[in-house]
PDB file of N, CA and C in Angstrom:
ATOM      1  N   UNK A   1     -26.707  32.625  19.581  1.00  0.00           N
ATOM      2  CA  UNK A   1     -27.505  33.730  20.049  1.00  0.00           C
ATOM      3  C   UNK A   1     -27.292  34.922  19.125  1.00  0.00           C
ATOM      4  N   UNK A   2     -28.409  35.884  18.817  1.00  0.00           N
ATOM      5  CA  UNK A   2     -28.356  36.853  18.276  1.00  0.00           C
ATOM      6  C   UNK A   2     -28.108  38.033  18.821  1.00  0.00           C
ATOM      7  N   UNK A   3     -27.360  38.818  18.731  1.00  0.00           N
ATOM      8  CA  UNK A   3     -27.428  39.941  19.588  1.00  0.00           C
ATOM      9  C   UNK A   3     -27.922  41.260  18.581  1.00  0.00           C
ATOM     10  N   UNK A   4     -28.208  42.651  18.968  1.00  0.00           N
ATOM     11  CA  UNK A   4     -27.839  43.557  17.973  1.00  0.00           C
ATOM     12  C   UNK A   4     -26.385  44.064  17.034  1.00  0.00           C
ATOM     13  N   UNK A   5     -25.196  43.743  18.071  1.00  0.00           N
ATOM     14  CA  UNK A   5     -24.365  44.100  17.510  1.00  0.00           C
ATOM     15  C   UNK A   5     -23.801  43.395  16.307  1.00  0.00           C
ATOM     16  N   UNK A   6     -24.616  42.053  16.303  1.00  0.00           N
ATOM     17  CA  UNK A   6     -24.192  41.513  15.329  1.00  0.00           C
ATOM     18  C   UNK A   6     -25.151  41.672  13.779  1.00  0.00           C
ATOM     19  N   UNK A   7     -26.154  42.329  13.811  1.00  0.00           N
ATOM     20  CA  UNK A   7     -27.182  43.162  13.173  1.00  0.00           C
ATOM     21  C   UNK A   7     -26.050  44.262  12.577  1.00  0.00           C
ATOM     22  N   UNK A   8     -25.877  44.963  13.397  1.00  0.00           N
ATOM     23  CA  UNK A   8     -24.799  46.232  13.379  1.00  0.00           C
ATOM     24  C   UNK A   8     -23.482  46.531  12.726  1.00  0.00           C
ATOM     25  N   UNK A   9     -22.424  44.923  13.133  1.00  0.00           N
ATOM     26  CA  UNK A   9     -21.740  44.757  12.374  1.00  0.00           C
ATOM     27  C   UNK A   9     -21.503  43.681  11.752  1.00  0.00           C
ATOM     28  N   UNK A  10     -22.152  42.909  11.183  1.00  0.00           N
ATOM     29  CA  UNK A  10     -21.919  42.742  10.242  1.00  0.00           C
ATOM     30  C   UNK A  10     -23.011  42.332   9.065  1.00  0.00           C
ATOM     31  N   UNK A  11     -22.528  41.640   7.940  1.00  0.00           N
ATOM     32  CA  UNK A  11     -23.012  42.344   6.649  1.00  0.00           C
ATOM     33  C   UNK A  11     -24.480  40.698   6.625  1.00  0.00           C
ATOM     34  N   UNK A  12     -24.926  41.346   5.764  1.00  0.00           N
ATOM     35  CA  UNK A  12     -26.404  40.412   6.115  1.00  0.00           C
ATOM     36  C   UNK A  12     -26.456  38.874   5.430  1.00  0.00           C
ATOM     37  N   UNK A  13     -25.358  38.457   4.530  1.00  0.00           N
ATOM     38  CA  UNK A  13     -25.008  37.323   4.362  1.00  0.00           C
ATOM     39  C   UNK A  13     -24.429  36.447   5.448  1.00  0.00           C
ATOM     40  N   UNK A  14     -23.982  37.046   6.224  1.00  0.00           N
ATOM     41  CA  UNK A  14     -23.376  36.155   7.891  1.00  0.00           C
ATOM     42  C   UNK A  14     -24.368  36.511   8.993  1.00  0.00           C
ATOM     43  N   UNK A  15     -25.422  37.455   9.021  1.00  0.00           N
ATOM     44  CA  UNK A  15     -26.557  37.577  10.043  1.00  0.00           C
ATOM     45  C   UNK A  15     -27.214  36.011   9.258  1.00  0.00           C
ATOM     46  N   UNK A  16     -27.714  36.312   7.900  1.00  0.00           N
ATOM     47  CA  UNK A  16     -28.158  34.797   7.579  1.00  0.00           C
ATOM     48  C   UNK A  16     -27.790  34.067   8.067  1.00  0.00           C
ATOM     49  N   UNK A  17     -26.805  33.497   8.258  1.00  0.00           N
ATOM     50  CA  UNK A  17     -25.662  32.250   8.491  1.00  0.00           C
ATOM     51  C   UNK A  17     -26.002  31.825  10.007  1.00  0.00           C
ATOM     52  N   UNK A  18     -26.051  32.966  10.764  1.00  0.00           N
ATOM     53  CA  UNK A  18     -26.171  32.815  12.122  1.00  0.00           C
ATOM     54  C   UNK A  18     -27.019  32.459  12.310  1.00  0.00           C
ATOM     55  N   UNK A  19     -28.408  33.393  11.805  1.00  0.00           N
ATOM     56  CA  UNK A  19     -29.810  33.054  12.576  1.00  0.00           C
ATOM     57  C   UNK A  19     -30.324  31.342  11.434  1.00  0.00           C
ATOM     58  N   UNK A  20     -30.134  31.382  10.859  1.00  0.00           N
ATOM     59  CA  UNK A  20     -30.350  30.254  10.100  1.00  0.00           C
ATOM     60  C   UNK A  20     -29.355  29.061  11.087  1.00  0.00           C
ATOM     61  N   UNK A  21     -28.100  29.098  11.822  1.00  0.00           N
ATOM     62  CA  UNK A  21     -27.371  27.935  12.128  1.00  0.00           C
ATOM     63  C   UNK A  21     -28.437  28.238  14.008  1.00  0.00           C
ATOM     64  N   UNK A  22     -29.018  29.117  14.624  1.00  0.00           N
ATOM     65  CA  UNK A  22     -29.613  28.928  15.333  1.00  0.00           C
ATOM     66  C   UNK A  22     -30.952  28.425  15.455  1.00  0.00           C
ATOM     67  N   UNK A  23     -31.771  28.639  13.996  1.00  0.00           N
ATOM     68  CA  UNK A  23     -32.796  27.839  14.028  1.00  0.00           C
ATOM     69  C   UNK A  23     -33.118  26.477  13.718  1.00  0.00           C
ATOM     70  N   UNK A  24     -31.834  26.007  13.210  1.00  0.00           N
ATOM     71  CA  UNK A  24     -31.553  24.550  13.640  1.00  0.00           C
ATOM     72  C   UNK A  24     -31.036  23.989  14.529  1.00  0.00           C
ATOM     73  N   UNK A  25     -31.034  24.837  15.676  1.00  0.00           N
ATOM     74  CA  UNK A  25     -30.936  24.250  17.076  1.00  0.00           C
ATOM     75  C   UNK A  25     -32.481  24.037  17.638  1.00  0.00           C
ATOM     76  N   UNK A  26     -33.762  24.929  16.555  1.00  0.00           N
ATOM     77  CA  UNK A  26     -34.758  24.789  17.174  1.00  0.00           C
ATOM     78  C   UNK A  26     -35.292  23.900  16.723  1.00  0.00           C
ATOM     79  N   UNK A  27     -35.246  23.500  15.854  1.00  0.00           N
ATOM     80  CA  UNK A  27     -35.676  22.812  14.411  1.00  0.00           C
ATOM     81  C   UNK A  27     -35.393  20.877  15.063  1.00  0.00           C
ATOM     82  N   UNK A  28     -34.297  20.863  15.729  1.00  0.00           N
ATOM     83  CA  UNK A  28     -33.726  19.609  16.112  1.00  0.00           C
ATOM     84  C   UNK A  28     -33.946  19.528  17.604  1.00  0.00           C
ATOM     85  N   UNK A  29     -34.424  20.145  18.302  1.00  0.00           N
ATOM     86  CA  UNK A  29     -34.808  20.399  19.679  1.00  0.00           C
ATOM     87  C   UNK A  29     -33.361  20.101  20.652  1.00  0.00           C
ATOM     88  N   UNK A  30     -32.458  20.530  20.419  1.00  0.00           N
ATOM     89  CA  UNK A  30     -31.303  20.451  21.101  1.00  0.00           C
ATOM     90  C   UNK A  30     -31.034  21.496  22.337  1.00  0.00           C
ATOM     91  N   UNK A  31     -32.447  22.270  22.457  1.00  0.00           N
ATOM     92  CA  UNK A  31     -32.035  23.061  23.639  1.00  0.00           C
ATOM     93  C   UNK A  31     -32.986  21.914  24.669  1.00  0.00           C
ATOM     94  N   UNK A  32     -34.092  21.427  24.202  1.00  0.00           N
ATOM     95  CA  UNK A  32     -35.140  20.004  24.992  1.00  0.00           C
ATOM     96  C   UNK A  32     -34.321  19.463  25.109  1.00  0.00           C
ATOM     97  N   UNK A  33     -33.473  19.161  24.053  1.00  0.00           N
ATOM     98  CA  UNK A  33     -32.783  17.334  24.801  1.00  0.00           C
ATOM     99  C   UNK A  33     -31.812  17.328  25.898  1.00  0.00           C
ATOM    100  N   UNK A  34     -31.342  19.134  26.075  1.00  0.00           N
ATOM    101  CA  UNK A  34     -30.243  18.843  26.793  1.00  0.00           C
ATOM    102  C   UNK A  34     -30.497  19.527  28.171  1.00  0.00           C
ATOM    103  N   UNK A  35     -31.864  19.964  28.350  1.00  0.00           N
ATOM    104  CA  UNK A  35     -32.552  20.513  29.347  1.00  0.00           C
ATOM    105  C   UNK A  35     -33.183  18.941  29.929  1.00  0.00           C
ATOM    106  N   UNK A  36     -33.670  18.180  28.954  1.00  0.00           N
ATOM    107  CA  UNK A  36     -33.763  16.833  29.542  1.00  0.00           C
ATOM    108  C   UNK A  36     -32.948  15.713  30.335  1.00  0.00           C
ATOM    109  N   UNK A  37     -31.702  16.073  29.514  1.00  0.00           N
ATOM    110  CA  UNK A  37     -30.234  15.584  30.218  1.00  0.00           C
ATOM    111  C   UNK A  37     -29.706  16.027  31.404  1.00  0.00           C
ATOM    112  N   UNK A  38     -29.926  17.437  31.714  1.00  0.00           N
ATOM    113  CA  UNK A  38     -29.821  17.919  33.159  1.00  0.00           C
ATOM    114  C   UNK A  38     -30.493  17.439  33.783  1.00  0.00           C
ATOM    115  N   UNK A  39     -31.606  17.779  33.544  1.00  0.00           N
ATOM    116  CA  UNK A  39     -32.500  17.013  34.326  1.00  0.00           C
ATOM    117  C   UNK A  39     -32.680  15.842  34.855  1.00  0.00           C
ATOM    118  N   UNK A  40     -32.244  14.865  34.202  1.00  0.00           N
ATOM    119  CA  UNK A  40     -32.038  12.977  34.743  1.00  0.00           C
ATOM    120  C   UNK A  40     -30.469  13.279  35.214  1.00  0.00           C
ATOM    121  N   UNK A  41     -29.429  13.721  34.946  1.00  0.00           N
ATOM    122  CA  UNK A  41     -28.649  14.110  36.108  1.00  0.00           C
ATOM    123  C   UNK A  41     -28.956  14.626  37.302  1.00  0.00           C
ATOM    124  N   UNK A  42     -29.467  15.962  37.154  1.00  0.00           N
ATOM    125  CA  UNK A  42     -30.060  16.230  38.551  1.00  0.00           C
ATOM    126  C   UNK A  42     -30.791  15.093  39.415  1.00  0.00           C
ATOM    127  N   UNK A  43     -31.449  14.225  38.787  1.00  0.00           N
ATOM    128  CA  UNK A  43     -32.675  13.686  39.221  1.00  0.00           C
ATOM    129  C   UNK A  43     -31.737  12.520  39.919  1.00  0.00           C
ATOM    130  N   UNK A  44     -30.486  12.062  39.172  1.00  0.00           N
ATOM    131  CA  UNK A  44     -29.594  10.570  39.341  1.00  0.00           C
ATOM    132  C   UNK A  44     -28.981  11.358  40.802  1.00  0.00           C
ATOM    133  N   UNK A  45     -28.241  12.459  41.164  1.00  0.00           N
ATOM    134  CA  UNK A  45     -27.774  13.127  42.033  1.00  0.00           C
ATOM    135  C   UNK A  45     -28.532  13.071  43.264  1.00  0.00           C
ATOM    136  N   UNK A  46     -29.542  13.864  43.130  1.00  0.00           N
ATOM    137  CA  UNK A  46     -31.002  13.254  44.230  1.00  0.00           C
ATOM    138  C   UNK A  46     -31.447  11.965  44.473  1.00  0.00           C
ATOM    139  N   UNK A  47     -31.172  11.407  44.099  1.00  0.00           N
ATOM    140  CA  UNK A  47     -31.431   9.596  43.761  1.00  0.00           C
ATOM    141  C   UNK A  47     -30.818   9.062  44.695  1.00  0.00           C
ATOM    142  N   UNK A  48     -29.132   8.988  44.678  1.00  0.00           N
ATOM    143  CA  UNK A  48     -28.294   8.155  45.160  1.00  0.00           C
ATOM    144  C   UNK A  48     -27.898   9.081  46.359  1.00  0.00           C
ATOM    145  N   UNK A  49     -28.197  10.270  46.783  1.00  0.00           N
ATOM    146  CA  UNK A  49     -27.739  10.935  47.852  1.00  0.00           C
ATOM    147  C   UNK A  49     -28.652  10.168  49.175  1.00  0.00           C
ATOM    148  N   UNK A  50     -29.641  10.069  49.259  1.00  0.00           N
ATOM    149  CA  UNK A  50     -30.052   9.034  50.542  1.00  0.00           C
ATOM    150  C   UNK A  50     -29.130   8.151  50.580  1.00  0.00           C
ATOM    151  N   UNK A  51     -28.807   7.124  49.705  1.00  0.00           N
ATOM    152  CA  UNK A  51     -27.793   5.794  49.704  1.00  0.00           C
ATOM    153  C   UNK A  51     -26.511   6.372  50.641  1.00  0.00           C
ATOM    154  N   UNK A  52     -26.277   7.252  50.590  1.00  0.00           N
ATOM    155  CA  UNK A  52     -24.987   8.260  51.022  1.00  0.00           C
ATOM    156  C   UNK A  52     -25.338   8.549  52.140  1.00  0.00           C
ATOM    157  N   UNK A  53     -26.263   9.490  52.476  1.00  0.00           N
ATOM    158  CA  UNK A  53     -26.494   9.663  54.249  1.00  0.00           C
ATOM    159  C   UNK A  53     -26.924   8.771  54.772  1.00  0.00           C
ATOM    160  N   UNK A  54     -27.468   7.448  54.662  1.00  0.00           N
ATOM    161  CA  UNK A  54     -27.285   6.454  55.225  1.00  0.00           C
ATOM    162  C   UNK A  54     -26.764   5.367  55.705  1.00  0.00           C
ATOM    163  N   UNK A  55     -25.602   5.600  54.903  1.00  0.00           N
ATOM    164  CA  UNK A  55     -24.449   4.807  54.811  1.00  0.00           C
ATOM    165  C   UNK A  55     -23.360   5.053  55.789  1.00  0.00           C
ATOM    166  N   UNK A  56     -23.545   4.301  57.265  1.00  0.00           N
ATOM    167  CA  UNK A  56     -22.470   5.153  58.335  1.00  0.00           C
ATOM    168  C   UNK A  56     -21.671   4.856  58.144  1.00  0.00           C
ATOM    169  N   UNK A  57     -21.354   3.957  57.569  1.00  0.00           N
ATOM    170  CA  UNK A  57     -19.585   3.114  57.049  1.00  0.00           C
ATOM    171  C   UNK A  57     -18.755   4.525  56.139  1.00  0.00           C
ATOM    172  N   UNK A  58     -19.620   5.557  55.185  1.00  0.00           N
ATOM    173  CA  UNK A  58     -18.870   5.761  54.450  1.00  0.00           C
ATOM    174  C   UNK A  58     -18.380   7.219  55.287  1.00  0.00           C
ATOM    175  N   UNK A  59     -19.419   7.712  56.506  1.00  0.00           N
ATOM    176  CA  UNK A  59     -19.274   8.882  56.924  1.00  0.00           C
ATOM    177  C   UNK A  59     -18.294   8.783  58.054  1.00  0.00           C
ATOM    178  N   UNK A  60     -17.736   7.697  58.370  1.00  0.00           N
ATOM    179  CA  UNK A  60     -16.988   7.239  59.461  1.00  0.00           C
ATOM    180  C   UNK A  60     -15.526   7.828  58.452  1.00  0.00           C
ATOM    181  N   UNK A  61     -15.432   6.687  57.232  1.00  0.00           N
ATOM    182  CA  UNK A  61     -14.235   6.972  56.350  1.00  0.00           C
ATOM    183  C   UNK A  61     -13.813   8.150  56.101  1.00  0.00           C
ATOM    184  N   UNK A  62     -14.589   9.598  56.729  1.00  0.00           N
ATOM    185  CA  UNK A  62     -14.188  11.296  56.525  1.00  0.00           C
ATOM    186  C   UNK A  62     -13.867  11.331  57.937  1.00  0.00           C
ATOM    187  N   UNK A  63     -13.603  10.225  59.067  1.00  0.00           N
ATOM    188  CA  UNK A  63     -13.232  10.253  60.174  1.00  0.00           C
ATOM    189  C   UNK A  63     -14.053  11.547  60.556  1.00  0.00           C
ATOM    190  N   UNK A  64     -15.580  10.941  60.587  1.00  0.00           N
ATOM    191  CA  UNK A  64     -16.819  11.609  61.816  1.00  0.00           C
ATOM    192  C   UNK A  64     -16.745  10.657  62.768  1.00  0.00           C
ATOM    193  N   UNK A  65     -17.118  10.804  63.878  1.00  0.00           N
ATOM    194  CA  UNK A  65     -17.186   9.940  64.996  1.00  0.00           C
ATOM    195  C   UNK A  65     -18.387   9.484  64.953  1.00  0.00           C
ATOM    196  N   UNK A  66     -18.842   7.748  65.404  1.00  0.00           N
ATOM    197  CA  UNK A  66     -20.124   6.937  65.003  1.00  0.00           C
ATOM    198  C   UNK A  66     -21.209   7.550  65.478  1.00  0.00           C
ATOM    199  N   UNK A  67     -21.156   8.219  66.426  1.00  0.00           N
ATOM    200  CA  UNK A  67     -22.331   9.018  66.804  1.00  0.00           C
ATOM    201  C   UNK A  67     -23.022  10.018  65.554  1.00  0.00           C
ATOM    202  N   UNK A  68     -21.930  10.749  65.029  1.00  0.00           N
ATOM    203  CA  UNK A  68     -22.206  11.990  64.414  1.00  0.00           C
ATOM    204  C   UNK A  68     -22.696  10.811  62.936  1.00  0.00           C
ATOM    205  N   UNK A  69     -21.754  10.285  62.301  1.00  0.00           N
ATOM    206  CA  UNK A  69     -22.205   9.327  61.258  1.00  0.00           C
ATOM    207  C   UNK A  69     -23.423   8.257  61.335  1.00  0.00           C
ATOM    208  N   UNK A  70     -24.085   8.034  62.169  1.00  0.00           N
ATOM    209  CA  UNK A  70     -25.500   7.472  62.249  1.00  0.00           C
ATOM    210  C   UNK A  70     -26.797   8.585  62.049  1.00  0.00           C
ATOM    211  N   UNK A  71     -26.059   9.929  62.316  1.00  0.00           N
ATOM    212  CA  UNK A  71     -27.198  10.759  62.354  1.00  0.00           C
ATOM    213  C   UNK A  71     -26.553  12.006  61.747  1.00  0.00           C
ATOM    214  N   UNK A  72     -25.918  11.622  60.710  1.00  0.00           N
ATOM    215  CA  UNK A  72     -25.059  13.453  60.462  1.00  0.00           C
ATOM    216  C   UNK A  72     -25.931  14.460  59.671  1.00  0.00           C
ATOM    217  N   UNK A  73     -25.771  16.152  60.006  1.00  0.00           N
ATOM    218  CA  UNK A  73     -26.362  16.933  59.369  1.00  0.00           C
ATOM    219  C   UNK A  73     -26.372  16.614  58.066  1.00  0.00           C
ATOM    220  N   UNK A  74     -27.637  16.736  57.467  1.00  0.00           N
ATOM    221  CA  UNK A  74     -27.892  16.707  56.087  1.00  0.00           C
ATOM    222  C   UNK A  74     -26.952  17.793  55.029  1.00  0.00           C
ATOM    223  N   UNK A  75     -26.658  18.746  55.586  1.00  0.00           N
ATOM    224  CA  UNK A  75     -25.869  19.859  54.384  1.00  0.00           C
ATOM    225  C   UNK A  75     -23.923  19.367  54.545  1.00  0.00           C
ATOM    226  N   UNK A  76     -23.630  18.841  55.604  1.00  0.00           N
ATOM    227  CA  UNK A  76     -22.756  18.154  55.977  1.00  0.00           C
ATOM    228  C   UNK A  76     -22.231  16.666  54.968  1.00  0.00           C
ATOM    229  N   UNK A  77     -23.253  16.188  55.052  1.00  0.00           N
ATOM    230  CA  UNK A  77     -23.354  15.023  54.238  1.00  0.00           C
ATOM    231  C   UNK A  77     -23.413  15.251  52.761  1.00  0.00           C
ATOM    232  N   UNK A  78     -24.233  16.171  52.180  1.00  0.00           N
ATOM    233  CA  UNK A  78     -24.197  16.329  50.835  1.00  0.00           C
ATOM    234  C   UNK A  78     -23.171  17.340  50.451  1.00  0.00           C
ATOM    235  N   UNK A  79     -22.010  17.898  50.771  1.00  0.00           N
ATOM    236  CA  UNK A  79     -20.802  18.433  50.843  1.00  0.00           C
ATOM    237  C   UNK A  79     -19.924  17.455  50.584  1.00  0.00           C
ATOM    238  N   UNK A  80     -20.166  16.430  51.549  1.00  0.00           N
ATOM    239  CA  UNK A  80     -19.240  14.901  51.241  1.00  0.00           C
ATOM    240  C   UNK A  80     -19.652  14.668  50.121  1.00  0.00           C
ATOM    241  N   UNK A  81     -20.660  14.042  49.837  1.00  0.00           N
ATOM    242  CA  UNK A  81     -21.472  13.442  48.575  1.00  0.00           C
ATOM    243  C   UNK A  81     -20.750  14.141  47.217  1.00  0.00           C
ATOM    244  N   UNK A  82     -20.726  15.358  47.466  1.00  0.00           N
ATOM    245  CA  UNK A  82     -20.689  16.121  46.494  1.00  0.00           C
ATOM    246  C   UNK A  82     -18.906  15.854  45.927  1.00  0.00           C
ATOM    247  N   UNK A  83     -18.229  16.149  46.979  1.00  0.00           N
ATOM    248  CA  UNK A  83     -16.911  15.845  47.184  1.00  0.00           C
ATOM    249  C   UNK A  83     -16.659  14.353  46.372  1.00  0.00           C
ATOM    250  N   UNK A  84     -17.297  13.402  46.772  1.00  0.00           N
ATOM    251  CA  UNK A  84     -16.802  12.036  46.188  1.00  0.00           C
ATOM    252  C   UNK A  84     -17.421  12.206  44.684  1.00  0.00           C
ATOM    253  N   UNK A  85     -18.288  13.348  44.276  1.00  0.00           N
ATOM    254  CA  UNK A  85     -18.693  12.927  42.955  1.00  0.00           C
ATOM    255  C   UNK A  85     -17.946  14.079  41.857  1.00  0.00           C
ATOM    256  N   UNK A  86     -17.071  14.385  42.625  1.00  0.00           N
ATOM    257  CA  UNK A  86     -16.335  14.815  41.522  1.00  0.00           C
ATOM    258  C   UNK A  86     -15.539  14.649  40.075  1.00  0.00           C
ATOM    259  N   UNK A  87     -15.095  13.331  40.855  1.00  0.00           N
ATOM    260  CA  UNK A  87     -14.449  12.173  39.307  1.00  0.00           C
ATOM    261  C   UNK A  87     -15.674  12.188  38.860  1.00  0.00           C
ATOM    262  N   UNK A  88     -16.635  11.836  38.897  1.00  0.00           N
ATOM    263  CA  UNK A  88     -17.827  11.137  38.111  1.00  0.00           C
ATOM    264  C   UNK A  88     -18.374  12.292  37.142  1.00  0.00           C
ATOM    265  N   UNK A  89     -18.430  13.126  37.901  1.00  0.00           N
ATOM    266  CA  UNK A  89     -18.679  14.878  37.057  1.00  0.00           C
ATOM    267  C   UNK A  89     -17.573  14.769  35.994  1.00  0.00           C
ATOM    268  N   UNK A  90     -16.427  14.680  35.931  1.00  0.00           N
ATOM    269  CA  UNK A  90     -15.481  14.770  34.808  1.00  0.00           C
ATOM    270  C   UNK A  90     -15.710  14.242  33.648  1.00  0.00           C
ATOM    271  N   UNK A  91     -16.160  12.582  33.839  1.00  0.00           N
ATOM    272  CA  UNK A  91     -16.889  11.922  32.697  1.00  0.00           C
ATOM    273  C   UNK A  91     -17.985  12.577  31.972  1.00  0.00           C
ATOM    274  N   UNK A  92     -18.952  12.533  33.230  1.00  0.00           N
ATOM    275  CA  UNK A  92     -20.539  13.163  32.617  1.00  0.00           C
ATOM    276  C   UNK A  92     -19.846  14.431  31.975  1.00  0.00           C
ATOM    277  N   UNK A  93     -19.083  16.010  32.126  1.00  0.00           N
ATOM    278  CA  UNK A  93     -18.864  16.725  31.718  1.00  0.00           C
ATOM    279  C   UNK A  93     -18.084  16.081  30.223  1.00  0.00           C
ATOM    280  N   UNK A  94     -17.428  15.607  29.513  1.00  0.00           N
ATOM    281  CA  UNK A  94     -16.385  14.863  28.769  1.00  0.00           C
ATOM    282  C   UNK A  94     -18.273  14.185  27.960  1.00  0.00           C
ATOM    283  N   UNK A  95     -19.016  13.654  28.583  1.00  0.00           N
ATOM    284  CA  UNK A  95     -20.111  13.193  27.963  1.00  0.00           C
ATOM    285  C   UNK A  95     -20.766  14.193  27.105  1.00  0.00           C
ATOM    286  N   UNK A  96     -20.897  15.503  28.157  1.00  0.00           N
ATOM    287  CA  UNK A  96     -21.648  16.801  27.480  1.00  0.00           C
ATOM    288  C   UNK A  96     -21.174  16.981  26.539  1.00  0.00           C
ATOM    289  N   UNK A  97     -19.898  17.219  26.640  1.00  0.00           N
ATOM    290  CA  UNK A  97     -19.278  18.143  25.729  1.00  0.00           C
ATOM    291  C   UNK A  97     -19.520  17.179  24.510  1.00  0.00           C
ATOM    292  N   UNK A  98     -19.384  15.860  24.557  1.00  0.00           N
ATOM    293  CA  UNK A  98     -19.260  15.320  23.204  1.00  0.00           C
ATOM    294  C   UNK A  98     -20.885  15.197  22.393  1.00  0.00           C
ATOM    295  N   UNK A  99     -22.160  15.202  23.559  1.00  0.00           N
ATOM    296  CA  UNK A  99     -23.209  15.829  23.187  1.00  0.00           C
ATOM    297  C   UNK A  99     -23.036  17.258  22.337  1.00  0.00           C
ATOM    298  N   UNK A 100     -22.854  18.109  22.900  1.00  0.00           N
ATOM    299  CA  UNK A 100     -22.903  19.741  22.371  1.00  0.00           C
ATOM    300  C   UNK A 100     -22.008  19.661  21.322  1.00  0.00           C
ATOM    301  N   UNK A 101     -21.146  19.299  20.811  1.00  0.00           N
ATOM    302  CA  UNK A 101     -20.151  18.980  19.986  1.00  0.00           C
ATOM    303  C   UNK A 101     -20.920  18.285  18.862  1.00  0.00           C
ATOM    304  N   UNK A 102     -21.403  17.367  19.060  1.00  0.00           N
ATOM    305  CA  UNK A 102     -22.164  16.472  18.349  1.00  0.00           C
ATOM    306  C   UNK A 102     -23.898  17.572  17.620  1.00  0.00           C
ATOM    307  N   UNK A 103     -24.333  18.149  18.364  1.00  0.00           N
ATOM    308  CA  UNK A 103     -25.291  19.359  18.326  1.00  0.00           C
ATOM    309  C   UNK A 103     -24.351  20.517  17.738  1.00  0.00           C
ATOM    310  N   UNK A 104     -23.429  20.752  17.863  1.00  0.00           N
ATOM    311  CA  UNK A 104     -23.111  21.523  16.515  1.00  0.00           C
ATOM    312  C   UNK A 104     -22.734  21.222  15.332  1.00  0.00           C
TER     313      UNK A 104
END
């Protein structure tokens, strides 16, 4: 990113450097690909969360009672959901990074 202060201070051989190493982020579409990548995450997250509130076996295992786990609040349930996908976030994050890493 460009800011002014970097206009300001410093000298116009490293403003080059900058805006030139940012327009090959445009140049390679690496802000698309990784707005695309959220996106089929988001989309995988929404995906498998029905599989999850329907599943009374797994809402029993947070010791809900079978009543409440055949029919549990939806913001309830995706709190759990969210909870069990934490390991899985570590990878995908460990994935990014070696994306963005790889994009610089």
């Amino acid at each position: 990113m460009i800011f002014d202060t970097l206009i300001q201070q410093s000298k116009p051989a490293k403003v080059e450097a900058v805006l030139s190493h940012e327009l090959r982020h445009w140049y390679y579409l690496h802000l698309t690909k990784l707005m695309v990548i959220s996106q089929l995450h988001l989309f995988a997250i929404l995906a498998f969360f029905p599989a999850f509130l329907y599943a009374p076996s797994l809402l029993t295992a947070f010791d809900f009672p079978s009543s409440v786990s055949k029919n549990p609040p939806q913001i309830i349930a995706f709190l759990l959901f969210q909870l069990i996908l934490i390991p899985l976030k570590a990878f995908i994050s460990i994935g990014m990074n070696a994306v963005l890493h790889q994009f610089e």
